[in-house]
C-alpha atoms as a PDB file:
ATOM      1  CA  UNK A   1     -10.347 -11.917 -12.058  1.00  0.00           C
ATOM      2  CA  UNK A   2     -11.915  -8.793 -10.204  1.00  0.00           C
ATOM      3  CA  UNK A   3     -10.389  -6.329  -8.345  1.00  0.00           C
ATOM      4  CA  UNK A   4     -11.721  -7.769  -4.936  1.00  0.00           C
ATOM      5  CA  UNK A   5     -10.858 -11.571  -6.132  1.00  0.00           C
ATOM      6  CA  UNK A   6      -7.242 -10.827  -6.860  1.00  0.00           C
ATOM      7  CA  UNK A   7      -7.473  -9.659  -3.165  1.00  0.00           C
ATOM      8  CA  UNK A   8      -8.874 -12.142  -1.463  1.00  0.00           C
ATOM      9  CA  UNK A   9      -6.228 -14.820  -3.060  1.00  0.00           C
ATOM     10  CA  UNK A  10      -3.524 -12.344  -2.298  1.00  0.00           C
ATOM     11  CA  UNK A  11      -4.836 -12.299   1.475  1.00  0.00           C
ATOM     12  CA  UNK A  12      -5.376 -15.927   1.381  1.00  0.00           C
ATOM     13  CA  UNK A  13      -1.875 -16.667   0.545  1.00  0.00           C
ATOM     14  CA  UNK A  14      -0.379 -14.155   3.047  1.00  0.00           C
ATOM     15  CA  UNK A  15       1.081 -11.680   0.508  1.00  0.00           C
ATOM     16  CA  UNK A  16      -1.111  -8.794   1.672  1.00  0.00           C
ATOM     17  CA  UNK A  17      -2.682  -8.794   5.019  1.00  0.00           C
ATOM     18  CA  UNK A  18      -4.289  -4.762   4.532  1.00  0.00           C
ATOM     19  CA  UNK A  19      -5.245  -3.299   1.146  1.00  0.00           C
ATOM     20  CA  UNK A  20      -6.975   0.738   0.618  1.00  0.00           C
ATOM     21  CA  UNK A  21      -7.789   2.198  -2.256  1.00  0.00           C
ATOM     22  CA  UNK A  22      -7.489   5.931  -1.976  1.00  0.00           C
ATOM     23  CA  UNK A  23      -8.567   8.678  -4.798  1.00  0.00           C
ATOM     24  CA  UNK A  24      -6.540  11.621  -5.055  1.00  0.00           C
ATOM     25  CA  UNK A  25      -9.152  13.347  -3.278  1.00  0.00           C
ATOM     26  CA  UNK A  26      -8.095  11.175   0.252  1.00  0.00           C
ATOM     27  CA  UNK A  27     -11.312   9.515  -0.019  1.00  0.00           C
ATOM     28  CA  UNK A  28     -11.132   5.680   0.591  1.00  0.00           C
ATOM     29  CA  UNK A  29     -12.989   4.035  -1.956  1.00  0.00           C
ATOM     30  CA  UNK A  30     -11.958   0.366  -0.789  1.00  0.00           C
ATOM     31  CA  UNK A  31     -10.416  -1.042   2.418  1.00  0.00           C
ATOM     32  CA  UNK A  32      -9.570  -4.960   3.127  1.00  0.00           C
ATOM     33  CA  UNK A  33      -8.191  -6.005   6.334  1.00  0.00           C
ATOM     34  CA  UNK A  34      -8.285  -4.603   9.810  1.00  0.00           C
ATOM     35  CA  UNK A  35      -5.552  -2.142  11.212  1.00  0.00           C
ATOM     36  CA  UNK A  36      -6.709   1.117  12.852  1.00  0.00           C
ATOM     37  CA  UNK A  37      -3.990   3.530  10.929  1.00  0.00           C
ATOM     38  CA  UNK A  38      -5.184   6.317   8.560  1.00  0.00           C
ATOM     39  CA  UNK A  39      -4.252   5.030   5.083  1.00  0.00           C
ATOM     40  CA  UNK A  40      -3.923   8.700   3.928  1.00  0.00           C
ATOM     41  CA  UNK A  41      -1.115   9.218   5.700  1.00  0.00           C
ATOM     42  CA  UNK A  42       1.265   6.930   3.245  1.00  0.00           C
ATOM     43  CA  UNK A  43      -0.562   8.435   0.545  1.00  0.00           C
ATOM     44  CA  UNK A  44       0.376  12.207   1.715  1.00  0.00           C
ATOM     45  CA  UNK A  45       3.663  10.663   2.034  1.00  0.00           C
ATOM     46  CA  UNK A  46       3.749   9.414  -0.880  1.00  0.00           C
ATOM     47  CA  UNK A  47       2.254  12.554  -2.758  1.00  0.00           C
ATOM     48  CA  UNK A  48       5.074  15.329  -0.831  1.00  0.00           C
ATOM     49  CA  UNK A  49       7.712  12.835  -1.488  1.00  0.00           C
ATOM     50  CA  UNK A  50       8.728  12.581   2.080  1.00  0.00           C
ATOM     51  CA  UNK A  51      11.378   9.879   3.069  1.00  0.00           C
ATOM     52  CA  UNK A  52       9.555   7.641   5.928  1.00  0.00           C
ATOM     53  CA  UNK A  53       5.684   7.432   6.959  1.00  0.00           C
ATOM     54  CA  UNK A  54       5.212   8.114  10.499  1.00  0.00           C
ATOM     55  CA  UNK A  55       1.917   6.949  11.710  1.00  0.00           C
ATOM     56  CA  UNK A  56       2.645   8.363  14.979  1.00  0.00           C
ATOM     57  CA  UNK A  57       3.033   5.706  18.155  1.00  0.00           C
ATOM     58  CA  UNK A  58       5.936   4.770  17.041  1.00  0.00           C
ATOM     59  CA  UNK A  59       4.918   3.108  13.928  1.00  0.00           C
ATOM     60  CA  UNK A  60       7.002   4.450  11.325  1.00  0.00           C
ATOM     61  CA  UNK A  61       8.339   2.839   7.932  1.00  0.00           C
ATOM     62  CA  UNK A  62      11.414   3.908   6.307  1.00  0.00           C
ATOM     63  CA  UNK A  63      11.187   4.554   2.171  1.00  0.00           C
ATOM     64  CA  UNK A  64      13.399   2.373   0.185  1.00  0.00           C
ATOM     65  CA  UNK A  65      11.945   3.472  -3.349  1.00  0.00           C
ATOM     66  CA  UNK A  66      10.318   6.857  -3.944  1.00  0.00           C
ATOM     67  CA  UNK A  67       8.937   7.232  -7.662  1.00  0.00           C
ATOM     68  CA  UNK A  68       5.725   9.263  -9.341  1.00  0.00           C
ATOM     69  CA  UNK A  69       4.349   6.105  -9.755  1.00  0.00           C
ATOM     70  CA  UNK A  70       4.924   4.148  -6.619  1.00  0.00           C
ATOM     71  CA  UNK A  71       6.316   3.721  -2.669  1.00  0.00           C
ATOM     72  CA  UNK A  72       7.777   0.869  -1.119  1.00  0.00           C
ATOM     73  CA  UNK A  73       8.509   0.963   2.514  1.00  0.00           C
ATOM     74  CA  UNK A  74       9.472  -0.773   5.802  1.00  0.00           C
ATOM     75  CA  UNK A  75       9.673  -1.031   9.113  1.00  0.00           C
ATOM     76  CA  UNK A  76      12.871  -1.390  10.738  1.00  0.00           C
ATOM     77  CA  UNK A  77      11.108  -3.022  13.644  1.00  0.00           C
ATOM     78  CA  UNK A  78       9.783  -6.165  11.443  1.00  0.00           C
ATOM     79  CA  UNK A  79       6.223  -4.784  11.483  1.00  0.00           C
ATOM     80  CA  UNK A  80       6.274  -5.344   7.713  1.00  0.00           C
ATOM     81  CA  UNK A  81       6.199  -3.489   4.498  1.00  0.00           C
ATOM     82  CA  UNK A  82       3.692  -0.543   3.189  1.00  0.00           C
ATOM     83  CA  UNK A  83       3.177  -0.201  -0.649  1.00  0.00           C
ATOM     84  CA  UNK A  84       1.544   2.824  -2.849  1.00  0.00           C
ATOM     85  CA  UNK A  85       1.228   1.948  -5.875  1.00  0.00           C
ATOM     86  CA  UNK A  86      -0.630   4.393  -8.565  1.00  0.00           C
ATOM     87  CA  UNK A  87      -3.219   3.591 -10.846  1.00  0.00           C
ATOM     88  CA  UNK A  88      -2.333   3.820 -14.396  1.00  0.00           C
ATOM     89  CA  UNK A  89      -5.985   4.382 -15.064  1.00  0.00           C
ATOM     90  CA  UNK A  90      -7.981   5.821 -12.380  1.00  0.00           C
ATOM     91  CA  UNK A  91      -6.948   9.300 -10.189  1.00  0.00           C
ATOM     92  CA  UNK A  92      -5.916   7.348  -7.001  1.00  0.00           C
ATOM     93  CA  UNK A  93      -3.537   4.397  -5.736  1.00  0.00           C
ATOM     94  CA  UNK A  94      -3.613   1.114  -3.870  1.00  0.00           C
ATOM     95  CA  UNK A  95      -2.436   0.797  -0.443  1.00  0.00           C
ATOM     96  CA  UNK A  96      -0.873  -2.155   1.007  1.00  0.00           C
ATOM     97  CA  UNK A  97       0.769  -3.533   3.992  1.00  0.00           C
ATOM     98  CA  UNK A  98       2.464  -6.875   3.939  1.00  0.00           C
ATOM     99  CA  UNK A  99       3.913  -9.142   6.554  1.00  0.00           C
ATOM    100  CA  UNK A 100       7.632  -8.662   6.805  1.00  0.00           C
ATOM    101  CA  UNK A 101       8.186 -12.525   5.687  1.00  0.00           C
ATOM    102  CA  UNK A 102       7.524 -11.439   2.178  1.00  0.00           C
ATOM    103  CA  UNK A 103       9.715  -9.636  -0.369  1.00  0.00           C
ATOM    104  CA  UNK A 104       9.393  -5.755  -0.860  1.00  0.00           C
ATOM    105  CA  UNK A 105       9.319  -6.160  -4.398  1.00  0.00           C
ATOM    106  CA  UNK A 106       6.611  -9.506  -4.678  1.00  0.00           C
ATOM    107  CA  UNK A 107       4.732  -7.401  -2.408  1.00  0.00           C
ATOM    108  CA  UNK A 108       4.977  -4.115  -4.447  1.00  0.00           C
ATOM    109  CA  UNK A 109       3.921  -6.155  -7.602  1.00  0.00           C
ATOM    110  CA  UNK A 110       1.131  -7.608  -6.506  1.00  0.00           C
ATOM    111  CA  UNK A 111       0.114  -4.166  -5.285  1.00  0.00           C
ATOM    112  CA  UNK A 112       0.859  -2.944  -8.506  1.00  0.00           C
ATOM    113  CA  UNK A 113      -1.047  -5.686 -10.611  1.00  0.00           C
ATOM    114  CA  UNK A 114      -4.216  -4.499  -8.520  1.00  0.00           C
ATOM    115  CA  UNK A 115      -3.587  -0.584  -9.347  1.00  0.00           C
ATOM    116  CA  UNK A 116      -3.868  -1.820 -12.728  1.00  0.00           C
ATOM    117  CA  UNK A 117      -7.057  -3.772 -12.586  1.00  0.00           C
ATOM    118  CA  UNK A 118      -8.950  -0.243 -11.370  1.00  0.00           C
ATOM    119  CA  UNK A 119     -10.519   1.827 -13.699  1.00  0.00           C
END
């Protein structure tokens, strides 16, 4: 399954409502979804290790896990959870936001599972 069919099913069943892909050089090479936020801003966060992503307005996500190879996030308000997960293959990571109904750490591997299917 492709890149942008794993997705679509993930959207479809409600696991990921917003997906980027971002390079290491902030460009965004992919984007699925619709929500008006800068999806370099999680991956700055992500990149100078800082411990919440602030997208200003007060939409803000607290960092539960902070690792070289990944960032798992939410929002204290129930506006859901935001994912970085880095490709193992390619100089960039994946970008998610899921609904707050599902599970940091489904969310972060199906996130993950797409980082790996980039190249």
């Amino acid at each position: 399954m492709s890149f942008q069919d794993e997705v679509a099913v993930l959207a479809q069943e409600g696991t990921l409502g917003v997906v980027w892909l971002v390079g290491d050089d902030l460009k965004v090479y992919y984007n699925y979804g619709e929500w008006q936020v800068d999806p370099t801003i999680p991956f700055n966060s992500w990149k100078n290790q800082t411990p919440s992503v602030d997208f200003g307005g007060g939409l803000k996500f607290t960092v539960i896990t902070m690792t070289p190879e990944r960032l798992i996030s939410t929002n204290i308000s129930g506006q859901g959870n935001l994912i970085v997960a880095r490709c193992p293959k390619w100089a960039g990571c994946v970008i998610s936001w899921s609904p707050s109904n599902v599970p940091k750490d489904y969310a972060y591997a199906s996130t993950a599972r797409l980082a790996a299917k980039v190249q």
